[in-house]
N, C-alpha and C. Protein backbone atom coordinates (compact mmCIF):
# COMPACT_ATOMS: atom_id res chain seq x y z
N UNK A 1 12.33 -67.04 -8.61
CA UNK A 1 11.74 -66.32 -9.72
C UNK A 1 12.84 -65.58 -10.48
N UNK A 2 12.98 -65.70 -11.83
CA UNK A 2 13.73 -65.00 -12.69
C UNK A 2 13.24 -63.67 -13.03
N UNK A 3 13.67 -62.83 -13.05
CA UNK A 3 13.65 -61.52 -13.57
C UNK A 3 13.86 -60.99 -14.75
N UNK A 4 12.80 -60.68 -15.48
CA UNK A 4 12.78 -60.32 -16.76
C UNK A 4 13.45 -59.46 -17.42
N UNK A 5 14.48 -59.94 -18.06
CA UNK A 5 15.45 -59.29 -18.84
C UNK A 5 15.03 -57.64 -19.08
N UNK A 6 15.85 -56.76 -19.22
CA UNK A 6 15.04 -55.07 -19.32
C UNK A 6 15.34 -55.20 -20.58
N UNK A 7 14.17 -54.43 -21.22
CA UNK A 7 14.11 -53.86 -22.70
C UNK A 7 14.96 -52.78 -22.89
N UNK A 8 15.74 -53.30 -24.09
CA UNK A 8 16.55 -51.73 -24.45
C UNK A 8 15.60 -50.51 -25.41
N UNK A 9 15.35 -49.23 -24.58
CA UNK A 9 14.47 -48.61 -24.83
C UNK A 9 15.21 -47.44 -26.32
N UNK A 10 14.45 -47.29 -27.44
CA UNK A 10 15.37 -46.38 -28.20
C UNK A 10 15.63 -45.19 -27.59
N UNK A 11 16.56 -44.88 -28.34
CA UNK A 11 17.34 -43.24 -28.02
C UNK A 11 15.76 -41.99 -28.42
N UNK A 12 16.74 -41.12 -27.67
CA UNK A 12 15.34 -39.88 -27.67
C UNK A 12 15.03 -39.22 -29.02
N UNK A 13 16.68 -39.23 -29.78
CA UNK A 13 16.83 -38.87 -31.19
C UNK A 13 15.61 -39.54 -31.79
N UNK A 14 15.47 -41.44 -31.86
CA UNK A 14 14.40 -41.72 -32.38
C UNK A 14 13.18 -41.88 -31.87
N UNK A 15 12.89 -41.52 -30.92
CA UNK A 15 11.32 -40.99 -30.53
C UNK A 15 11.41 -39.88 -30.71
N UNK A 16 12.16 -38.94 -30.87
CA UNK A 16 11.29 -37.28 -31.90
C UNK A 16 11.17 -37.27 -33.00
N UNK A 17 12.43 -38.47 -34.01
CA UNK A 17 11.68 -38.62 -35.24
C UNK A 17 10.67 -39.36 -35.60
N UNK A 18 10.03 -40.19 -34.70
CA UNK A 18 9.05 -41.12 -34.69
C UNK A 18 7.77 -40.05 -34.99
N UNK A 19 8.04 -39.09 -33.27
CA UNK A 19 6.53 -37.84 -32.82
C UNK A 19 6.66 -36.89 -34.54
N UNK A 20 7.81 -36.86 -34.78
CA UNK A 20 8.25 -35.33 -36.18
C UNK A 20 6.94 -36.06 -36.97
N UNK A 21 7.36 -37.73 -37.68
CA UNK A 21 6.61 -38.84 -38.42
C UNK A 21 5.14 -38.54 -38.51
N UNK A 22 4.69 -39.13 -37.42
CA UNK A 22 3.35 -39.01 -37.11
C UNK A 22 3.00 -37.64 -37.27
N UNK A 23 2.92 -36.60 -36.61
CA UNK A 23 2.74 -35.35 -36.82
C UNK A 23 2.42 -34.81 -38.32
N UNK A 24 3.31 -35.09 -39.06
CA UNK A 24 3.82 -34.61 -40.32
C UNK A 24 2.91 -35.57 -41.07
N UNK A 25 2.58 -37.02 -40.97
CA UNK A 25 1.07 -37.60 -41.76
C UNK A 25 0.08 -37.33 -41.31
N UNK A 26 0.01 -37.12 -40.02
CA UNK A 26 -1.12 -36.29 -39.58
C UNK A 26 -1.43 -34.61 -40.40
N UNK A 27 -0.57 -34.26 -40.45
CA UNK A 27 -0.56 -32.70 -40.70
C UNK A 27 -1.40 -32.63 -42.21
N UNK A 28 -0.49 -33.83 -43.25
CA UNK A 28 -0.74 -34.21 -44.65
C UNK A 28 -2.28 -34.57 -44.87
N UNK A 29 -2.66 -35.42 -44.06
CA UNK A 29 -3.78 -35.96 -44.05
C UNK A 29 -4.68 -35.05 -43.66
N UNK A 30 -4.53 -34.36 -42.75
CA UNK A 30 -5.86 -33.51 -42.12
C UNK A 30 -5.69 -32.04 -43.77
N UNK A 31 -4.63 -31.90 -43.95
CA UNK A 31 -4.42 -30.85 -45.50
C UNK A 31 -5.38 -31.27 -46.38
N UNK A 32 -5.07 -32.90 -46.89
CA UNK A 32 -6.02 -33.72 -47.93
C UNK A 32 -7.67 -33.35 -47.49
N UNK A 33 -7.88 -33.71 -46.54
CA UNK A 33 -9.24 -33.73 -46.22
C UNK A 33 -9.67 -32.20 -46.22
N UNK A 34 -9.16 -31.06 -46.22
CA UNK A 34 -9.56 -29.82 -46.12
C UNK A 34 -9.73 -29.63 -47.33
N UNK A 35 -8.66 -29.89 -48.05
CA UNK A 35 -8.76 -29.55 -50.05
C UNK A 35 -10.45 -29.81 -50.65
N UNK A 36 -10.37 -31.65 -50.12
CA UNK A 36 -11.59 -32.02 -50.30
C UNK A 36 -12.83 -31.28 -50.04
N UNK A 37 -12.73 -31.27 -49.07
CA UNK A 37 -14.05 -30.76 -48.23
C UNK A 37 -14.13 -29.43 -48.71
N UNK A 38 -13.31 -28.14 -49.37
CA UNK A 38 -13.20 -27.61 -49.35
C UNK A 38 -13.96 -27.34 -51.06
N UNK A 39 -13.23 -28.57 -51.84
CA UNK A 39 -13.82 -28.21 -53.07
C UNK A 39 -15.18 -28.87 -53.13
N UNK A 40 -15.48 -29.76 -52.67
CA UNK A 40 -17.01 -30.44 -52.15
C UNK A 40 -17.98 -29.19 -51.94
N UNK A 41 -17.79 -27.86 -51.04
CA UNK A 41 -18.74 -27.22 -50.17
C UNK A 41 -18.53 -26.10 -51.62
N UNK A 42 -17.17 -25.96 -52.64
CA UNK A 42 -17.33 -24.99 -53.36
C UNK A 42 -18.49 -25.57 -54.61
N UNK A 43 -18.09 -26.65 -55.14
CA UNK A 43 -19.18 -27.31 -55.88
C UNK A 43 -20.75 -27.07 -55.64
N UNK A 44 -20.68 -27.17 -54.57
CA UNK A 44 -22.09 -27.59 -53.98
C UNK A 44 -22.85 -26.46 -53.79
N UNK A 45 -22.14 -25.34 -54.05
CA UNK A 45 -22.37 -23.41 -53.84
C UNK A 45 -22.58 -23.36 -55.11
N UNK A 46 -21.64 -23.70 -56.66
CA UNK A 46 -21.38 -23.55 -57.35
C UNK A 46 -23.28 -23.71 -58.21
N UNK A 47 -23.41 -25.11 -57.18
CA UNK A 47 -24.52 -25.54 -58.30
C UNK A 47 -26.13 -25.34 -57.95
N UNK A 48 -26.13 -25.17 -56.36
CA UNK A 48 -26.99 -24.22 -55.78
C UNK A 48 -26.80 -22.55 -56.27
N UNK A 49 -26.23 -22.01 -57.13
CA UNK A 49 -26.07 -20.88 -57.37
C UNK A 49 -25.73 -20.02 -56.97
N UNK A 50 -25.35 -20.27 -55.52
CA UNK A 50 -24.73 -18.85 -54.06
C UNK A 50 -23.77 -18.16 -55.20
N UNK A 51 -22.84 -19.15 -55.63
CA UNK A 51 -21.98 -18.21 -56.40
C UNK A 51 -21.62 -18.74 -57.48
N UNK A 52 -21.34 -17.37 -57.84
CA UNK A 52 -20.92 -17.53 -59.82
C UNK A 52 -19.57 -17.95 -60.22
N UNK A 53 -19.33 -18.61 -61.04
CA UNK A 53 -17.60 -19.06 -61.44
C UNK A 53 -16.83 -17.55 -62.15
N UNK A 54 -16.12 -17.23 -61.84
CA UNK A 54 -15.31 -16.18 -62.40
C UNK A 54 -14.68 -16.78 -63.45
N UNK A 55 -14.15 -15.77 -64.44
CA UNK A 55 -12.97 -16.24 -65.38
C UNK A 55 -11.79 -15.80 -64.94
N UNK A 56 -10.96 -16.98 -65.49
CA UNK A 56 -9.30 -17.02 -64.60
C UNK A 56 -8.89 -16.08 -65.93
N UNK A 57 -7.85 -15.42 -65.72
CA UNK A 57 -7.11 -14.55 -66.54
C UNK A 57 -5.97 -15.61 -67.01
């Protein structure tokens, strides 16, 4: 039986910029969805009447 060649595994440098990567679209993405949701629930106050629109200076 032959023995399967070992995988050369990357350096640690690029698996923390891989984890930094992910993290950081994660971070972006879960931001996006708060904005949303955020102006969704203000709308939705806005037009049920809870609250009144102010004027911006």
């Amino acid at each position: 039986m032959n023995p399967e060649p070992k995988k050369k595994l990357p350096n640690k440098k690029v698996i923390s910029s891989a984890k930094f990567e992910a993290k950081e679209q994660f971070t972006k993405s879960a931001l996006e969805n708060l904005k949303t949701e955020n102006e969704r629930l203000f709308n939705s106050l806005k037009k049920s009447g809870e609250i009144k629109e102010s004027k911006k200076k």
